[in-house]
C-alpha atoms as a PDB file:
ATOM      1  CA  UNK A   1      91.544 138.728  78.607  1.00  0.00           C
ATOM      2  CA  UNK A   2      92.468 137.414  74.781  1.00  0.00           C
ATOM      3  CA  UNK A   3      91.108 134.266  74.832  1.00  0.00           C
ATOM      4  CA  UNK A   4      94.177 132.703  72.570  1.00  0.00           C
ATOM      5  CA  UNK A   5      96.217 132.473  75.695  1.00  0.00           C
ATOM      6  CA  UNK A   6      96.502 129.737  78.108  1.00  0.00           C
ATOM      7  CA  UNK A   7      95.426 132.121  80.857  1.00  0.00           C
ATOM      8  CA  UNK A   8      92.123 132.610  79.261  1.00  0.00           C
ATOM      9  CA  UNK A   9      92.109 128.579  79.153  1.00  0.00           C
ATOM     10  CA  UNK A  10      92.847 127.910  83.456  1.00  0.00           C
ATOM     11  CA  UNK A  11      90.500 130.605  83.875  1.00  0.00           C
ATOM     12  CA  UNK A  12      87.704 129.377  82.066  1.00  0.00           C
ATOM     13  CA  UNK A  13      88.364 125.973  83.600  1.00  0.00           C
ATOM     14  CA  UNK A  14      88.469 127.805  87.040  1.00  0.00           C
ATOM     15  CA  UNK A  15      84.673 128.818  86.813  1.00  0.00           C
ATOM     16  CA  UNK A  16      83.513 125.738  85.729  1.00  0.00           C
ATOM     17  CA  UNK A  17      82.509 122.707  88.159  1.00  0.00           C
ATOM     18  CA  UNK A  18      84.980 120.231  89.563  1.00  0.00           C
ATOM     19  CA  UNK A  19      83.690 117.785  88.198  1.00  0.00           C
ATOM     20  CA  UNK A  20      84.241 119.327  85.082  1.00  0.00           C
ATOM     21  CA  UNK A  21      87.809 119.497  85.847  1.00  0.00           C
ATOM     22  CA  UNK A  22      87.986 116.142  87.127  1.00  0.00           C
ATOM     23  CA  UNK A  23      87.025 115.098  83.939  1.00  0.00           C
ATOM     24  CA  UNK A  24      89.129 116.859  81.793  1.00  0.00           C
ATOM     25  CA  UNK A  25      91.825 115.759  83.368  1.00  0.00           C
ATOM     26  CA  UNK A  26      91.270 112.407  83.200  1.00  0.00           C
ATOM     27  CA  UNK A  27      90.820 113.201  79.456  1.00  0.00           C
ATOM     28  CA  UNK A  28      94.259 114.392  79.447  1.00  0.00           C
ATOM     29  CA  UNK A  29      96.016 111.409  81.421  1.00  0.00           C
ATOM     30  CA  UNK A  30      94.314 109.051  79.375  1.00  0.00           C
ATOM     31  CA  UNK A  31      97.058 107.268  77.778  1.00  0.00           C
ATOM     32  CA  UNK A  32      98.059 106.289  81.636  1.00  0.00           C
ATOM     33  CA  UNK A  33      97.338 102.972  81.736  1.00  0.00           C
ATOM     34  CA  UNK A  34      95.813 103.636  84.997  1.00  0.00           C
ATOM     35  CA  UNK A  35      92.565 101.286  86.171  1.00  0.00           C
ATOM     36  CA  UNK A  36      91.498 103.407  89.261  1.00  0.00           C
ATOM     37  CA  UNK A  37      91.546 107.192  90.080  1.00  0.00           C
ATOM     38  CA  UNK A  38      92.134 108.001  93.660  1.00  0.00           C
ATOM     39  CA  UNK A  39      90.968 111.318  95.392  1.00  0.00           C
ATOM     40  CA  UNK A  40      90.627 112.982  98.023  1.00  0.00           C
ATOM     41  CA  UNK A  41      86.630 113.180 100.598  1.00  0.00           C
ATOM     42  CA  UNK A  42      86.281 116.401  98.699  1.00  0.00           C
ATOM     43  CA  UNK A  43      85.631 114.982  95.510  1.00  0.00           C
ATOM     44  CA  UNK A  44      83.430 112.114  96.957  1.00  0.00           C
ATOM     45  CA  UNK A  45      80.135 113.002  95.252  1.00  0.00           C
ATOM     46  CA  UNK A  46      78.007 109.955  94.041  1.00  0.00           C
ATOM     47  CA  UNK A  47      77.699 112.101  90.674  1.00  0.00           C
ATOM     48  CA  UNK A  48      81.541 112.454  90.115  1.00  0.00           C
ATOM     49  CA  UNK A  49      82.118 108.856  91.302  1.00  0.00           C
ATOM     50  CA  UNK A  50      79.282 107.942  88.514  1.00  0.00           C
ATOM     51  CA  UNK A  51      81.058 110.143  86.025  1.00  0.00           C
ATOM     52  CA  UNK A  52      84.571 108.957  86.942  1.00  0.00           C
ATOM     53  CA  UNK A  53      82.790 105.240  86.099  1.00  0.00           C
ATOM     54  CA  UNK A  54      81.780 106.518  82.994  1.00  0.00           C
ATOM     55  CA  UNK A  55      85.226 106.906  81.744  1.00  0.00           C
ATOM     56  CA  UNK A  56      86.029 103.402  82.484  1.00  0.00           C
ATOM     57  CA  UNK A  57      88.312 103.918  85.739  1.00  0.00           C
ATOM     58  CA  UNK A  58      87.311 102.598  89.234  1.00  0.00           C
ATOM     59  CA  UNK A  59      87.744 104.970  92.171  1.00  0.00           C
ATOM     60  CA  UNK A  60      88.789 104.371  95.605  1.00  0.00           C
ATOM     61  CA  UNK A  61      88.112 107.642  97.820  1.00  0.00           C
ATOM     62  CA  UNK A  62      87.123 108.072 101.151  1.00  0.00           C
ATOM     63  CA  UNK A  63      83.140 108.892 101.558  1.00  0.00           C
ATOM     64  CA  UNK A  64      81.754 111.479 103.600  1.00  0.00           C
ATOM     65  CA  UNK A  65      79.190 111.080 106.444  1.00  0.00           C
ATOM     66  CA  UNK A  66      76.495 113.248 105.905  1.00  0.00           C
ATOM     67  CA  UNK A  67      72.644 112.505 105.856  1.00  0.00           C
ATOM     68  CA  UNK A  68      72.281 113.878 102.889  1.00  0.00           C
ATOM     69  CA  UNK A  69      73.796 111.184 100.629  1.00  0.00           C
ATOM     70  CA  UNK A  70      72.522 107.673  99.857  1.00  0.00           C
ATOM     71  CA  UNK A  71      74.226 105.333  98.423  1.00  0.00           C
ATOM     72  CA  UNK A  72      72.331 102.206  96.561  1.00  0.00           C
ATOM     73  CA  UNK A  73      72.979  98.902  97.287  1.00  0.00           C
ATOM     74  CA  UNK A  74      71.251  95.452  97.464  1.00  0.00           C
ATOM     75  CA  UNK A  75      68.102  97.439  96.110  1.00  0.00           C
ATOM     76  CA  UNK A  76      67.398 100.333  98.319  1.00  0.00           C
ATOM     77  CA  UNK A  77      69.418 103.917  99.192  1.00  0.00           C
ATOM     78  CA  UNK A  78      71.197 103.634 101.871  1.00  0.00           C
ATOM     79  CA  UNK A  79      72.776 106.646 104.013  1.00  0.00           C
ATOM     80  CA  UNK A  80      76.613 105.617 104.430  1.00  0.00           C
ATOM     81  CA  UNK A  81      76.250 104.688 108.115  1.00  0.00           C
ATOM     82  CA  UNK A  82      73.819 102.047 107.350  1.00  0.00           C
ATOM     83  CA  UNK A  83      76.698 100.468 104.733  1.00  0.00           C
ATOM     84  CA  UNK A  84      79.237 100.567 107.268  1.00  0.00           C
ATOM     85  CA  UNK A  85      77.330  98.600 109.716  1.00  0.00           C
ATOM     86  CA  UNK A  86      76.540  96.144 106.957  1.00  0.00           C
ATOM     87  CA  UNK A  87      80.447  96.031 106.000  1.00  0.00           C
ATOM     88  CA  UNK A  88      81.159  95.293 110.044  1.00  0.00           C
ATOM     89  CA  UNK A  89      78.720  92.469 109.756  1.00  0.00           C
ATOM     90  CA  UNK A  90      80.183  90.976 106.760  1.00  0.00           C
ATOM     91  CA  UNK A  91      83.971  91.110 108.144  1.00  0.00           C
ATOM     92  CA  UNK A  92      82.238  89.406 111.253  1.00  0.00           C
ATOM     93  CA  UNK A  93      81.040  86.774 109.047  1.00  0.00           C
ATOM     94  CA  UNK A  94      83.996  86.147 107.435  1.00  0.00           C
ATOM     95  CA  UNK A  95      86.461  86.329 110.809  1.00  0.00           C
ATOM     96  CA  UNK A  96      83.837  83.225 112.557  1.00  0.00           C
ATOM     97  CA  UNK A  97      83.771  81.676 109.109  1.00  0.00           C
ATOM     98  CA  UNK A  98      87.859  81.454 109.266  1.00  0.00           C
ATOM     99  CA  UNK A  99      88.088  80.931 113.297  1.00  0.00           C
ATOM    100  CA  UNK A 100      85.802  77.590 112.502  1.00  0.00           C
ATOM    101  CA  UNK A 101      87.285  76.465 109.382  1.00  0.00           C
ATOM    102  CA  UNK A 102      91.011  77.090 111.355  1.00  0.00           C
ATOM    103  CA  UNK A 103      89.571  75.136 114.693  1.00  0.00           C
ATOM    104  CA  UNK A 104      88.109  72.265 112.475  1.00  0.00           C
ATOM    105  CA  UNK A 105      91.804  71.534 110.495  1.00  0.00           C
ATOM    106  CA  UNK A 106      93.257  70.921 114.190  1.00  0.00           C
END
């Protein structure tokens, strides 16, 4: 394949990692004056979150449940189950806090 043409260019893009691509095409939409990237479960590795970070855009994905990855938070690695519980305890927090501050303006 001549490597001048733009087939040479997809298919050498095509073998590398998605990350990779990710990246590169975040290079390429960079005048978007976009603040977060959204993708799809597929994408939602910790290292192409970190990398996505490291081109100053936040990300908002879905994470998968597996017990292979940890995320870290408060100090520790966490699998994502553990986080979620965490999250369900904060909302809880937060609906009693409102309930109360609600019952005590009555």
């Amino acid at each position: 394949m001549d490597k001048r043409t733009i087939a040479y260019k997809r298919r050498t893009e095509a073998m590398g990692s998605t990350t990779d691509a990710l990246i590169n095409l975040l290079h390429c939409a960079a005048h978007i004056p976009a603040k977060y990237v959204l993708f799809d479960s597929w994408f939602a590795h910790p290292k192409t979150i970190l990398r996505v970070k490291q081109e100053k855009r936040d990300v908002i994905c879905m994470l998968k449940i597996t017990e292979k990855i940890h995320y870290h938070y408060n100090g520790k690695w966490q699998p994502l189950q553990e986080l979620r519980k965490l999250a369900g305890d904060i909302a809880d927090a937060k609906n009693r806090d409102h309930r109360f501050n609600n019952s005590s303006n009555t």
